[in-house]
PDB file of N, CA and C in Angstrom:
ATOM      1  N   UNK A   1     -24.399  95.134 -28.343  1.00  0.00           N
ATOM      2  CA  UNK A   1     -23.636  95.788 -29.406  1.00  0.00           C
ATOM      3  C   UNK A   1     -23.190  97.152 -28.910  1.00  0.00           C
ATOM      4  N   UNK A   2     -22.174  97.670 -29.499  1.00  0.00           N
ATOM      5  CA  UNK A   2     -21.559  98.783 -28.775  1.00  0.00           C
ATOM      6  C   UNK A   2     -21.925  99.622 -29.866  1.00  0.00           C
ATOM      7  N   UNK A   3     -21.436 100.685 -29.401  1.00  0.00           N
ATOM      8  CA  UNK A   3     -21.519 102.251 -30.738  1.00  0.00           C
ATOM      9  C   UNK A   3     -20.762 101.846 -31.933  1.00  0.00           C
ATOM     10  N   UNK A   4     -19.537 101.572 -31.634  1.00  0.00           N
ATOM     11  CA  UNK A   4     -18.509 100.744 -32.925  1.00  0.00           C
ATOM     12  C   UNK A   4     -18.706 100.134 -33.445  1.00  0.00           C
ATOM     13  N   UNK A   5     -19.085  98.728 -32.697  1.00  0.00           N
ATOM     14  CA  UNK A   5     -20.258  97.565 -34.059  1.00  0.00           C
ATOM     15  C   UNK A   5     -21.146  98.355 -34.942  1.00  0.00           C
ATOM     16  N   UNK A   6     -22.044  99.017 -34.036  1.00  0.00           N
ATOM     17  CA  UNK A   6     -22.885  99.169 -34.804  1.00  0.00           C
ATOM     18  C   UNK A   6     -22.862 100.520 -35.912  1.00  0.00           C
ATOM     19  N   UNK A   7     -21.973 101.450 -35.731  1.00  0.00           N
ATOM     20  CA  UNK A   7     -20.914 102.499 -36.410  1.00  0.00           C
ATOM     21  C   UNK A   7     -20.631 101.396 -38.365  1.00  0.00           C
ATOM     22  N   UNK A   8     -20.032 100.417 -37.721  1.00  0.00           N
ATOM     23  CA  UNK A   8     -19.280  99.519 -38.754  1.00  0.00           C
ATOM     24  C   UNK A   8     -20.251  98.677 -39.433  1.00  0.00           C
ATOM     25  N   UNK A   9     -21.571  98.288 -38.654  1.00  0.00           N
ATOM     26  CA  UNK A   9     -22.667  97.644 -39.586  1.00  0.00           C
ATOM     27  C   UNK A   9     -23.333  98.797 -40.298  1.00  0.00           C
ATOM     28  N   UNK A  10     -23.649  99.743 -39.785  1.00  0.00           N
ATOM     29  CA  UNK A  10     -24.108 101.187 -41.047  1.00  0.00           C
ATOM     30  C   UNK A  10     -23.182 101.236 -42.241  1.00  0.00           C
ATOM     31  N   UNK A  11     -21.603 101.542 -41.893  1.00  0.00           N
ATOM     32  CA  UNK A  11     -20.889 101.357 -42.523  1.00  0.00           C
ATOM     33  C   UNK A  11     -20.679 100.591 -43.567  1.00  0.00           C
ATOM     34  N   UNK A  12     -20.999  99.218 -43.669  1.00  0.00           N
ATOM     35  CA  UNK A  12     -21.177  98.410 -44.809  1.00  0.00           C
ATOM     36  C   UNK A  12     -22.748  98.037 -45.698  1.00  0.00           C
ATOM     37  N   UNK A  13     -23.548  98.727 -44.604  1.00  0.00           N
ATOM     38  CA  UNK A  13     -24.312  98.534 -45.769  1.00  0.00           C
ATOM     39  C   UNK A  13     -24.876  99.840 -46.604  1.00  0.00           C
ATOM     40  N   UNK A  14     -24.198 100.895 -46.005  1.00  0.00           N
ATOM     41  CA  UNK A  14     -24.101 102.286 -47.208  1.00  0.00           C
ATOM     42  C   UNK A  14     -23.104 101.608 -47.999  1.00  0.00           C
ATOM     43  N   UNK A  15     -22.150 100.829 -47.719  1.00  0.00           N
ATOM     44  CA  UNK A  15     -21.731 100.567 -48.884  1.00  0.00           C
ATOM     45  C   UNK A  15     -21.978  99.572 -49.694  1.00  0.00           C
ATOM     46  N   UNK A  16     -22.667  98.939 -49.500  1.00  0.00           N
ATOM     47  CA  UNK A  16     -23.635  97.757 -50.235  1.00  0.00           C
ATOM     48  C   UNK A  16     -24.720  98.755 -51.054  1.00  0.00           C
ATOM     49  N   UNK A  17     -25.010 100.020 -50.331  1.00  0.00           N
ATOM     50  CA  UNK A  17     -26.187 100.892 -50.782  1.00  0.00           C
ATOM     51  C   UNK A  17     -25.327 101.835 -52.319  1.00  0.00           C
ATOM     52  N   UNK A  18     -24.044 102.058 -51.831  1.00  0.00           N
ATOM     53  CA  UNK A  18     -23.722 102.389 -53.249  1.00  0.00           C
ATOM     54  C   UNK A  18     -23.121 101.859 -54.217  1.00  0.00           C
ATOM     55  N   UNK A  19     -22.781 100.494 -53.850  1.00  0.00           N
ATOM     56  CA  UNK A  19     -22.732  99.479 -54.607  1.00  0.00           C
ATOM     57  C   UNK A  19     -24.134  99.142 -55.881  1.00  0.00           C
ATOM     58  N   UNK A  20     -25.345  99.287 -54.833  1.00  0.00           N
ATOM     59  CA  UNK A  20     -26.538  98.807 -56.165  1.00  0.00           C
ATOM     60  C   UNK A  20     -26.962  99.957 -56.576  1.00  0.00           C
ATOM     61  N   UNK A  21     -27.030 101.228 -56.190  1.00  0.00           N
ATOM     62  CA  UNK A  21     -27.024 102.806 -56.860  1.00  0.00           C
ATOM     63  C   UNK A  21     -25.890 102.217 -57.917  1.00  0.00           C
ATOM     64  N   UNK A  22     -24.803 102.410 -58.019  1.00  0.00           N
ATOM     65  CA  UNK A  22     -23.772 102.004 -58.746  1.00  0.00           C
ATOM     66  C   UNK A  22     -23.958 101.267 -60.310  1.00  0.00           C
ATOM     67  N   UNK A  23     -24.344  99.882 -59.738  1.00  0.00           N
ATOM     68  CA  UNK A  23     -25.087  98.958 -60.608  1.00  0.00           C
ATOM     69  C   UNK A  23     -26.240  99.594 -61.022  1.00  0.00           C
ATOM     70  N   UNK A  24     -27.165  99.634 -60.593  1.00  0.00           N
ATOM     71  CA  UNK A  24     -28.382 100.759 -61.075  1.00  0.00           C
ATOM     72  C   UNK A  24     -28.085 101.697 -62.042  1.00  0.00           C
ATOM     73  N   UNK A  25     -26.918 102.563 -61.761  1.00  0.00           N
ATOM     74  CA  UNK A  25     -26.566 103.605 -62.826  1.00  0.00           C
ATOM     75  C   UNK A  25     -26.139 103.104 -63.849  1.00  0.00           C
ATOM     76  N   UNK A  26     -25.667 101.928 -64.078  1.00  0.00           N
ATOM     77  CA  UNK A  26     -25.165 101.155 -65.301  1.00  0.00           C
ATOM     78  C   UNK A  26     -26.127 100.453 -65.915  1.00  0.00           C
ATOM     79  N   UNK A  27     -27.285  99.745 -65.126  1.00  0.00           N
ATOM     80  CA  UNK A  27     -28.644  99.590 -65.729  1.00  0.00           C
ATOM     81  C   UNK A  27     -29.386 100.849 -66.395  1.00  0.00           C
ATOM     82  N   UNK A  28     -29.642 101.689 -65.709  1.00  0.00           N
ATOM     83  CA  UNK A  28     -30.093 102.913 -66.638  1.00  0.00           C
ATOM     84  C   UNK A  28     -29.322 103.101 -67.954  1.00  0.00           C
ATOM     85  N   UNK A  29     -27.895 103.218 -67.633  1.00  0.00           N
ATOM     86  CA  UNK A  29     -27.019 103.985 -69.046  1.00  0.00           C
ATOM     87  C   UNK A  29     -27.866 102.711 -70.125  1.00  0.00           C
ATOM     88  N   UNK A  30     -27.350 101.731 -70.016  1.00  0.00           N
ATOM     89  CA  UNK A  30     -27.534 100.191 -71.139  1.00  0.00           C
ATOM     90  C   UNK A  30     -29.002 100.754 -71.110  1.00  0.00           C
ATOM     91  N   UNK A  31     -29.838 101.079 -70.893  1.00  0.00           N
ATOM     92  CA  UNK A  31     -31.393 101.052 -70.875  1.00  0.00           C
ATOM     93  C   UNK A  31     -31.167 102.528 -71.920  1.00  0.00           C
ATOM     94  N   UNK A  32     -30.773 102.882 -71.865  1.00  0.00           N
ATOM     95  CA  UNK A  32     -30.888 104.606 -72.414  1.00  0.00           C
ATOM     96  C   UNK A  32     -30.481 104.068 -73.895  1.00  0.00           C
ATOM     97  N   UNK A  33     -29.579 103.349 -74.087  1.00  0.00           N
ATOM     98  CA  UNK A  33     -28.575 103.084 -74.970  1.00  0.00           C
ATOM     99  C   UNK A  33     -29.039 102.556 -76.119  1.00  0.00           C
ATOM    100  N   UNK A  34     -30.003 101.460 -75.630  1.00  0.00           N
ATOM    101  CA  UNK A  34     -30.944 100.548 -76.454  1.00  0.00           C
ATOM    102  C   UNK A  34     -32.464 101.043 -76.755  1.00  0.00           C
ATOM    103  N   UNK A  35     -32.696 102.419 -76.396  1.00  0.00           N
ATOM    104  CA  UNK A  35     -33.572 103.281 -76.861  1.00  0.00           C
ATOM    105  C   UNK A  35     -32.835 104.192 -77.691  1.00  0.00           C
ATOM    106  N   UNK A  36     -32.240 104.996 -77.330  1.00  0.00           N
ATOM    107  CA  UNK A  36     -31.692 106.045 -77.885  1.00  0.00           C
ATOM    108  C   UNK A  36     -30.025 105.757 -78.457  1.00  0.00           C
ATOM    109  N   UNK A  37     -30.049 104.846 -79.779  1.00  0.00           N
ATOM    110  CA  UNK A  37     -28.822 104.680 -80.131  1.00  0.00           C
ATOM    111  C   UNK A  37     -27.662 105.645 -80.204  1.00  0.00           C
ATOM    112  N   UNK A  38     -26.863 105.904 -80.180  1.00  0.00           N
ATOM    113  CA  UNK A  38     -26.036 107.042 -80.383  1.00  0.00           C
ATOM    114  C   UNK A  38     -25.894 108.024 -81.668  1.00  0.00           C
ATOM    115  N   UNK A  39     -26.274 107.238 -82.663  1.00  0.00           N
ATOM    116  CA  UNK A  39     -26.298 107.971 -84.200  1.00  0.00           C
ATOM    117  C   UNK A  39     -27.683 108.612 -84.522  1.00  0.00           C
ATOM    118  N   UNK A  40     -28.673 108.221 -84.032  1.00  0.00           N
ATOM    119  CA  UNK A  40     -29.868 109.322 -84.608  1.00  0.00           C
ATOM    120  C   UNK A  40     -30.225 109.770 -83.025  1.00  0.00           C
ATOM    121  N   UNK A  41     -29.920 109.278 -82.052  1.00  0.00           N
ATOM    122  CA  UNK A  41     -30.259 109.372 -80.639  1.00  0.00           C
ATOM    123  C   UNK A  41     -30.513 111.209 -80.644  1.00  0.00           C
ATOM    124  N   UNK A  42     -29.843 112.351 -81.418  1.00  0.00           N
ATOM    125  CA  UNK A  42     -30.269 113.804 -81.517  1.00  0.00           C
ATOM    126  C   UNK A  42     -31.673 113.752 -81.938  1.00  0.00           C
ATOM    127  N   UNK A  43     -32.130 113.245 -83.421  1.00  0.00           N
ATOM    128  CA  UNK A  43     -33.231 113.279 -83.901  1.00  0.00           C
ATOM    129  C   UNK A  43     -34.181 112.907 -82.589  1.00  0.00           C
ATOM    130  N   UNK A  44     -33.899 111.879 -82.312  1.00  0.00           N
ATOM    131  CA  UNK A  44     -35.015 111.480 -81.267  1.00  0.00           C
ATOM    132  C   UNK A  44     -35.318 112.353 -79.885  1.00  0.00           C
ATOM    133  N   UNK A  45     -34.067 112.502 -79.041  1.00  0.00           N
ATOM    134  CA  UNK A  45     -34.509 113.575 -78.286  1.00  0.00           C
ATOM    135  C   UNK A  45     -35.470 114.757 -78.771  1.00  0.00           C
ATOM    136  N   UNK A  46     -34.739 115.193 -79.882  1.00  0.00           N
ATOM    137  CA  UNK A  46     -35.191 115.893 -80.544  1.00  0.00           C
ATOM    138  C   UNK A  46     -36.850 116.061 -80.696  1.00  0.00           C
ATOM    139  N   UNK A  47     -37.384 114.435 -80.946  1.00  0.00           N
ATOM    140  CA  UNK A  47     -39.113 114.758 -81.628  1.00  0.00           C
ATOM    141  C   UNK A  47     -39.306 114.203 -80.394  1.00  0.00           C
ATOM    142  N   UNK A  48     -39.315 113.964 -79.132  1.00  0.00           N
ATOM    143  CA  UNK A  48     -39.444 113.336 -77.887  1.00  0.00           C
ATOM    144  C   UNK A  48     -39.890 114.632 -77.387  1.00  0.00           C
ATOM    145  N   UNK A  49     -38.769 116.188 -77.403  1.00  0.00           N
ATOM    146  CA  UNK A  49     -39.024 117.188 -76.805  1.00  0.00           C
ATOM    147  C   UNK A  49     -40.137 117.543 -77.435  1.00  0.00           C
ATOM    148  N   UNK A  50     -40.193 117.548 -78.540  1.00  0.00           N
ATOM    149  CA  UNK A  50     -41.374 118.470 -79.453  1.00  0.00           C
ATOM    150  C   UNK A  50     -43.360 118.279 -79.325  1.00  0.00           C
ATOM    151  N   UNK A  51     -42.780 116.183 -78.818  1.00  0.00           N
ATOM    152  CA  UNK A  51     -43.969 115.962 -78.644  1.00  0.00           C
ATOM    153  C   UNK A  51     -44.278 116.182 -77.187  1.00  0.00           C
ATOM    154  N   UNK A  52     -43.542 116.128 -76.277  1.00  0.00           N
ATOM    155  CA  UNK A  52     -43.838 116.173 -74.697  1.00  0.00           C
ATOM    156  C   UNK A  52     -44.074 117.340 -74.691  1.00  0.00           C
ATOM    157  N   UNK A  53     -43.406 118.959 -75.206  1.00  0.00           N
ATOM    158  CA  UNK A  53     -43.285 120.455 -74.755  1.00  0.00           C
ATOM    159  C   UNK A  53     -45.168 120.288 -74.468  1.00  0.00           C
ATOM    160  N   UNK A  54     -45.959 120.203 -75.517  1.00  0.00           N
ATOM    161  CA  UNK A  54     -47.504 120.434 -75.253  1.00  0.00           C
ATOM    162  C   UNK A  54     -48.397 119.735 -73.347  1.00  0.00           C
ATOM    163  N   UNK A  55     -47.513 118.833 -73.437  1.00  0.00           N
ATOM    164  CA  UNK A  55     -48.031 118.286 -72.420  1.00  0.00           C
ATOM    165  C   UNK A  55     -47.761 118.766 -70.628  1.00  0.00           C
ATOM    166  N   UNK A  56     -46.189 118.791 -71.355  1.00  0.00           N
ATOM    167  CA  UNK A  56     -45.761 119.781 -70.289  1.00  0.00           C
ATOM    168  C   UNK A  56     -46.535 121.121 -69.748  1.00  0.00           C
ATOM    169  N   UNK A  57     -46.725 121.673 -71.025  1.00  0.00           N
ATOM    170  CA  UNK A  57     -47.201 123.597 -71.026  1.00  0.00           C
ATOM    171  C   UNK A  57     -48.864 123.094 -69.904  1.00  0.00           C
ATOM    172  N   UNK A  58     -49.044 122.034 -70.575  1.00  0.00           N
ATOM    173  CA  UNK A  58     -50.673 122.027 -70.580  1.00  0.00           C
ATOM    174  C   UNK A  58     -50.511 121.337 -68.789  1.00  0.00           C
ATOM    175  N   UNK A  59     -49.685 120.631 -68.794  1.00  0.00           N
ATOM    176  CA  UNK A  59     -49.944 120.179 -66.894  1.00  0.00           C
ATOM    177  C   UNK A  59     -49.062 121.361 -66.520  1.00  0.00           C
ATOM    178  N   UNK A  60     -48.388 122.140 -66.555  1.00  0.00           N
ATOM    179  CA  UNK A  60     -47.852 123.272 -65.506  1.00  0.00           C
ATOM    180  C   UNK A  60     -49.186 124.436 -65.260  1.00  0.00           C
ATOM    181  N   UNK A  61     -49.818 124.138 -66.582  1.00  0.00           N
ATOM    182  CA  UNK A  61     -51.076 125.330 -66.905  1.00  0.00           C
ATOM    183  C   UNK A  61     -51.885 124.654 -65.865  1.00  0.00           C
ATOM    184  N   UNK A  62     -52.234 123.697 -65.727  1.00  0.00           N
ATOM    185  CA  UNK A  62     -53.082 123.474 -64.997  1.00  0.00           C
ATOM    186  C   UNK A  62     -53.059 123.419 -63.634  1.00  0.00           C
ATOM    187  N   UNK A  63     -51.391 122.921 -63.400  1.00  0.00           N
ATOM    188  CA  UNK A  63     -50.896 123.324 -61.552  1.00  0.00           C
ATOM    189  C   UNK A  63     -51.246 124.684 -61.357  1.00  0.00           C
ATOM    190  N   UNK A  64     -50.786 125.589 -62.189  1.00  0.00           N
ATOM    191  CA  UNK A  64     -51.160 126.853 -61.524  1.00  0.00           C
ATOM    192  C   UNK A  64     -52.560 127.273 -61.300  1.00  0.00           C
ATOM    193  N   UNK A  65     -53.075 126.455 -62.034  1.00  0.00           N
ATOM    194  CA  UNK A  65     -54.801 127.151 -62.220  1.00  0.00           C
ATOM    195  C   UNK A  65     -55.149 126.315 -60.444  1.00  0.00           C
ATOM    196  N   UNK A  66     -54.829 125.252 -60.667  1.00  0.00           N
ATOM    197  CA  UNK A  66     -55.600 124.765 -59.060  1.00  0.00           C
ATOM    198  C   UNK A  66     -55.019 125.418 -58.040  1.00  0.00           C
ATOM    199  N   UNK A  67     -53.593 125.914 -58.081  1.00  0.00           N
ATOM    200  CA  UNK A  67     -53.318 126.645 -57.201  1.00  0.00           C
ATOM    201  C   UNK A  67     -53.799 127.731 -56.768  1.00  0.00           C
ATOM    202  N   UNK A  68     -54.001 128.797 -58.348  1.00  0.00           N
ATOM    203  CA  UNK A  68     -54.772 129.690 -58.047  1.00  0.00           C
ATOM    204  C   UNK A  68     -55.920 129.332 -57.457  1.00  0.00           C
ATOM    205  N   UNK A  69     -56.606 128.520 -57.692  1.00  0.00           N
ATOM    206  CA  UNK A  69     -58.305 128.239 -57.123  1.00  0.00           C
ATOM    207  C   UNK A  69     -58.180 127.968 -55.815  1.00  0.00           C
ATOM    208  N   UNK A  70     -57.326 127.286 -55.411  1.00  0.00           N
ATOM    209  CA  UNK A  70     -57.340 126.725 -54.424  1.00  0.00           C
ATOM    210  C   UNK A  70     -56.829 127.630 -53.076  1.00  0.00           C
ATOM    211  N   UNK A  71     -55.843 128.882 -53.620  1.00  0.00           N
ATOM    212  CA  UNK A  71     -55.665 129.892 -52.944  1.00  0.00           C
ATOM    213  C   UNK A  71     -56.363 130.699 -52.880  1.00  0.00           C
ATOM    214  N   UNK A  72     -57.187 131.151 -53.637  1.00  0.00           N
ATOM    215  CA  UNK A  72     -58.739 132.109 -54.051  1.00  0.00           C
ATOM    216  C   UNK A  72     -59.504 131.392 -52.968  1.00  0.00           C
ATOM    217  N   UNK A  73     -60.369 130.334 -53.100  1.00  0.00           N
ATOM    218  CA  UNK A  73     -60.810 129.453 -51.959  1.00  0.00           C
ATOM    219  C   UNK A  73     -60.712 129.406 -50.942  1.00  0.00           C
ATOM    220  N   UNK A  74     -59.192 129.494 -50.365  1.00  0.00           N
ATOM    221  CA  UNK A  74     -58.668 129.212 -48.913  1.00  0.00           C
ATOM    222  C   UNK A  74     -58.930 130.890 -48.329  1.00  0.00           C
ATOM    223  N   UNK A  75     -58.696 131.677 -49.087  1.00  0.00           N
ATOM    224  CA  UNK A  75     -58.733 132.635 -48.680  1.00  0.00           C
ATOM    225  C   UNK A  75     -59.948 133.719 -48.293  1.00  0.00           C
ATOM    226  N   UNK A  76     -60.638 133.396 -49.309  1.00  0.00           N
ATOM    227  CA  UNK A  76     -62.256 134.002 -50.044  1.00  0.00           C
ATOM    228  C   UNK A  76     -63.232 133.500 -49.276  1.00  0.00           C
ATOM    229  N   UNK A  77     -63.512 132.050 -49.578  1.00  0.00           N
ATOM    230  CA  UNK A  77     -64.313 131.673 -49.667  1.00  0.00           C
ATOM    231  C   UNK A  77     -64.048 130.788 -48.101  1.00  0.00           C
ATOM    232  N   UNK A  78     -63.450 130.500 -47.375  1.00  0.00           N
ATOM    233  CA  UNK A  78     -63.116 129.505 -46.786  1.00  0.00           C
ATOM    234  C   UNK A  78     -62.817 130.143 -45.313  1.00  0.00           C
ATOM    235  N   UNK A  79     -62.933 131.130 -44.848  1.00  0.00           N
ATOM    236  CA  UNK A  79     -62.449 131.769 -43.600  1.00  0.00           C
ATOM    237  C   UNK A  79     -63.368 131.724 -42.807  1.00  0.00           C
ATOM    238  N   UNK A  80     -64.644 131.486 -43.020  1.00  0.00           N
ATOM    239  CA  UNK A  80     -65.625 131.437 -41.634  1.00  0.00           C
ATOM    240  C   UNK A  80     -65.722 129.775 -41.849  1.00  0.00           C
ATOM    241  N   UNK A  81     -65.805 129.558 -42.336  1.00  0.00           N
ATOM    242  CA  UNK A  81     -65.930 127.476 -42.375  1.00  0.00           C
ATOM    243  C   UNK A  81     -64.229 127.104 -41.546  1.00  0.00           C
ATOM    244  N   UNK A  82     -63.277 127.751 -41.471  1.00  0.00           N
ATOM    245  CA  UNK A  82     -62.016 127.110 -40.892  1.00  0.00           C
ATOM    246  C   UNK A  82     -62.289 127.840 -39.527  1.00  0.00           C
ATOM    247  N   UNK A  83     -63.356 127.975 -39.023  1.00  0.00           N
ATOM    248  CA  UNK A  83     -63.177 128.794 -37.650  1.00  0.00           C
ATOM    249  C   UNK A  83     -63.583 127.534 -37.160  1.00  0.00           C
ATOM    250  N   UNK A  84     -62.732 127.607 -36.293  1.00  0.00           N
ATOM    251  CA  UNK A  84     -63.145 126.376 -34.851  1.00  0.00           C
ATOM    252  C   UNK A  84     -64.821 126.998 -34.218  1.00  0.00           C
ATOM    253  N   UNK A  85     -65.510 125.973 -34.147  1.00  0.00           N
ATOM    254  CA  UNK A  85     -66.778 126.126 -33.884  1.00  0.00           C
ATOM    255  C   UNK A  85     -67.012 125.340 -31.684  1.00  0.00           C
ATOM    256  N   UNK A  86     -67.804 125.489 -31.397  1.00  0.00           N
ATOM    257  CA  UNK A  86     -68.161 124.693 -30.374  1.00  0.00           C
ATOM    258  C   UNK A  86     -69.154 124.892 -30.065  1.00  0.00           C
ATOM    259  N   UNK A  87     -70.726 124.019 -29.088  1.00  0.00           N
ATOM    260  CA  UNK A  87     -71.512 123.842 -28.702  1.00  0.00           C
ATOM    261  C   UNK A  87     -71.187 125.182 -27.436  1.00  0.00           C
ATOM    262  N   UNK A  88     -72.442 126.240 -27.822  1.00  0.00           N
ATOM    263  CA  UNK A  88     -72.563 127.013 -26.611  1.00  0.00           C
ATOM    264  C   UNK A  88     -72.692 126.946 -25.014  1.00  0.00           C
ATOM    265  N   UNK A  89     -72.836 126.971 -24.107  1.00  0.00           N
ATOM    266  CA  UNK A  89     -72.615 126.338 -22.917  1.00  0.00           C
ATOM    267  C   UNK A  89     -74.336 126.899 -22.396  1.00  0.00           C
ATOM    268  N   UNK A  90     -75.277 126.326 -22.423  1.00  0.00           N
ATOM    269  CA  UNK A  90     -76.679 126.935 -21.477  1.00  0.00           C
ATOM    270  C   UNK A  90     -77.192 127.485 -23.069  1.00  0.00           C
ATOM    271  N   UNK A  91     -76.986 127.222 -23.883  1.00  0.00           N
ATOM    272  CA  UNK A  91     -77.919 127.704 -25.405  1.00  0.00           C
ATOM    273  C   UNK A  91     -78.632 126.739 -26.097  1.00  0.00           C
ATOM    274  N   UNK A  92     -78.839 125.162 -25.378  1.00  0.00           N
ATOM    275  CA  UNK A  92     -79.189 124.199 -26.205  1.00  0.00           C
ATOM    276  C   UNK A  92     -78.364 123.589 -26.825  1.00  0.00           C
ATOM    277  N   UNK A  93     -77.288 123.518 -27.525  1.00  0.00           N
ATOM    278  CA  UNK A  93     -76.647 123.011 -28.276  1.00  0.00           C
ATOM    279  C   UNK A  93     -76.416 124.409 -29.651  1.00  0.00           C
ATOM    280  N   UNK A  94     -76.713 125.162 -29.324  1.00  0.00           N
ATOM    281  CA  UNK A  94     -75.819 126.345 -31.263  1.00  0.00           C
ATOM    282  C   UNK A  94     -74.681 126.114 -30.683  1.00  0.00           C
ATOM    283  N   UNK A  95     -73.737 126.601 -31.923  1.00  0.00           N
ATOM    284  CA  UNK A  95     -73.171 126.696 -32.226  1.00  0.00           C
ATOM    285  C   UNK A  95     -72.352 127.871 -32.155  1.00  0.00           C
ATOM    286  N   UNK A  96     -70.936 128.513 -31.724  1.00  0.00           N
ATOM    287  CA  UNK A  96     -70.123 129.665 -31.800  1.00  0.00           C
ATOM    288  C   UNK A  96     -68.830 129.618 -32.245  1.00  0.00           C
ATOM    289  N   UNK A  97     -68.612 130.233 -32.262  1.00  0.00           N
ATOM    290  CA  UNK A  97     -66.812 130.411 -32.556  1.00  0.00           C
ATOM    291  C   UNK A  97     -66.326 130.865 -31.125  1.00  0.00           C
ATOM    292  N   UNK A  98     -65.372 129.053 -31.283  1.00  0.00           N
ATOM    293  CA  UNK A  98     -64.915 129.266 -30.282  1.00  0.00           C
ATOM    294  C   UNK A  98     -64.230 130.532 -29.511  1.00  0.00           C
ATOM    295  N   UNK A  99     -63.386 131.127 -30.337  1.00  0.00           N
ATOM    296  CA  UNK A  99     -62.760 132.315 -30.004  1.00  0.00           C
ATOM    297  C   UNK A  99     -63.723 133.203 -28.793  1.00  0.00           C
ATOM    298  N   UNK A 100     -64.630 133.308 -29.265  1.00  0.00           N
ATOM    299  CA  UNK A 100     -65.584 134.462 -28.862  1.00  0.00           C
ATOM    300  C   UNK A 100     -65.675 133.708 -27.401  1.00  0.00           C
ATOM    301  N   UNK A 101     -65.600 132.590 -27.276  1.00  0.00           N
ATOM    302  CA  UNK A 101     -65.989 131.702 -25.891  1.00  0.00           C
ATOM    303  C   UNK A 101     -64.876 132.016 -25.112  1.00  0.00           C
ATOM    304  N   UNK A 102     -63.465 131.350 -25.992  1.00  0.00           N
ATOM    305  CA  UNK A 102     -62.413 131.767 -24.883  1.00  0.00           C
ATOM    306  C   UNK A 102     -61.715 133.064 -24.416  1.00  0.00           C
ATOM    307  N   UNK A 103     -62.188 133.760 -25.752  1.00  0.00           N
ATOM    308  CA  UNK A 103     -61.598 135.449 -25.013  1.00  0.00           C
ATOM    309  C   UNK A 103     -61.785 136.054 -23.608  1.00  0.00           C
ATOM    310  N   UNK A 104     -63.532 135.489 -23.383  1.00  0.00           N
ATOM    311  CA  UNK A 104     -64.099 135.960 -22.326  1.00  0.00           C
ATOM    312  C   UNK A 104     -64.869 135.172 -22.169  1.00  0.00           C
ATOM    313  N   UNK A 105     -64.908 134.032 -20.984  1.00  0.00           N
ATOM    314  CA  UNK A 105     -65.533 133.125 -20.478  1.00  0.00           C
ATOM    315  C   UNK A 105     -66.901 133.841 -19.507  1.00  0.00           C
ATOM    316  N   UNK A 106     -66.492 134.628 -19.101  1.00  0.00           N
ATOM    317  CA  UNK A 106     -67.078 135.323 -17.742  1.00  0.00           C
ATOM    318  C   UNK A 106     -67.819 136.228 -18.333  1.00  0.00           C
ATOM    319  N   UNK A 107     -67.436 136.687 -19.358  1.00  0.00           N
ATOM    320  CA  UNK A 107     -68.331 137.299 -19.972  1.00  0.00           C
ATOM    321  C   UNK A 107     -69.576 136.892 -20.689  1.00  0.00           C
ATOM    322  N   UNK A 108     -69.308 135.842 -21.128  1.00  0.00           N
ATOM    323  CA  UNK A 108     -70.457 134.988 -21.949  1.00  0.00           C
ATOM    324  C   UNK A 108     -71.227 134.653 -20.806  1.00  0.00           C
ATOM    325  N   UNK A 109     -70.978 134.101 -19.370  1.00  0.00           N
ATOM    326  CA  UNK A 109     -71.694 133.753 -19.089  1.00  0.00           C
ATOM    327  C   UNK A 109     -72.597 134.787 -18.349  1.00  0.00           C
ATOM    328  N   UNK A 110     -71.790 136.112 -18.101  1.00  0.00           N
ATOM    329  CA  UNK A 110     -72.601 137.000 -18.083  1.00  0.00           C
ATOM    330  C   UNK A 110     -73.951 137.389 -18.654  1.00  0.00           C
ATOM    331  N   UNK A 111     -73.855 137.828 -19.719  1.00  0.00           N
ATOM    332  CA  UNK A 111     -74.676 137.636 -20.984  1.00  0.00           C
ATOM    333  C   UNK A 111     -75.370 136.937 -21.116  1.00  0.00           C
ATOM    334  N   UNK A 112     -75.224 135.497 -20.833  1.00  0.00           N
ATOM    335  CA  UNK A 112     -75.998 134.260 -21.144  1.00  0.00           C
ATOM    336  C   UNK A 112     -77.185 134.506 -19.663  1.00  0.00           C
ATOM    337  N   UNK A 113     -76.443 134.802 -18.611  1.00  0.00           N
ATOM    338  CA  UNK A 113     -77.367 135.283 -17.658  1.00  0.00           C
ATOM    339  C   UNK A 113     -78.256 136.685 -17.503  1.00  0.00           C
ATOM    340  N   UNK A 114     -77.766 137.451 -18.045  1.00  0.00           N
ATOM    341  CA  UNK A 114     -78.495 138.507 -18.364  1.00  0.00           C
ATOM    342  C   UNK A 114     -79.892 138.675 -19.804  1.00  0.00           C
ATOM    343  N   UNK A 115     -79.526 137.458 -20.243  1.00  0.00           N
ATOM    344  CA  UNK A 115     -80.594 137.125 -20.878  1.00  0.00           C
ATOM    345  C   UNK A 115     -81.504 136.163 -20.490  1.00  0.00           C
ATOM    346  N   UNK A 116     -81.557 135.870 -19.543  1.00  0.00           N
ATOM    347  CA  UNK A 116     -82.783 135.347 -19.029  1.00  0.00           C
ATOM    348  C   UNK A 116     -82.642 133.594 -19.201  1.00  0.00           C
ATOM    349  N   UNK A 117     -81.567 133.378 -19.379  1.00  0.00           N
ATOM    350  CA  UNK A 117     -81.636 131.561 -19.526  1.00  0.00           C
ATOM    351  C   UNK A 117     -80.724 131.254 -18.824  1.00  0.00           C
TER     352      UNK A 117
END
């Protein structure tokens, strides 16, 4: 297949693709239509908004609250647990932050030798 065939097979089936978007949008309208007749269809939006507004208030209230927590957390509470850790090299197996290992290799092992192990 060349660039052109295959140029011209994309080509028809975006348009097959907005063909059933198309149809789709005309399924929705008829779907809207036969809920929400056109003559009281205000009233109803109407007590639709009134009853959803609570639910709404109450899940946005609550996105923000986990956000907040969850940013309080990440920040607070959570900064020595996200440190990359690794097995010390000649300590048995503890534990360090890595950082401290790779800043200064030569140094640790300095240290590690100047302490007697």
């Amino acid at each position: 297949m060349g660039g052109e065939s295959i140029m011209n097979v994309v080509m028809e089936k975006l348009k097959e693709l907005l063909v059933l978007l198309e149809n789709f949008g005309g399924f929705l309208a008829e779907q809207l239509e036969k809920v929400f007749p056109a003559d009281p269809r205000e009233e109803k939006v109407r007590h639709w908004i009134q009853v959803g507004t609570p639910f709404l208030i109450l899940g946005v209230a609550l996105l923000l609250l986990y956000c907040c927590v969850s940013c309080c957390c990440r920040y607070c509470c959570g900064r020595r647990s996200r440190m990359k850790m690794m097995k010390a090299p000649g300590r048995g197996g503890d534990l360090i932050p890595r950082t401290v290992f790779e800043s200064d290799p030569s140094g640790y092992f300095r240290a590690l030798h100047a302490d007697g192990r």
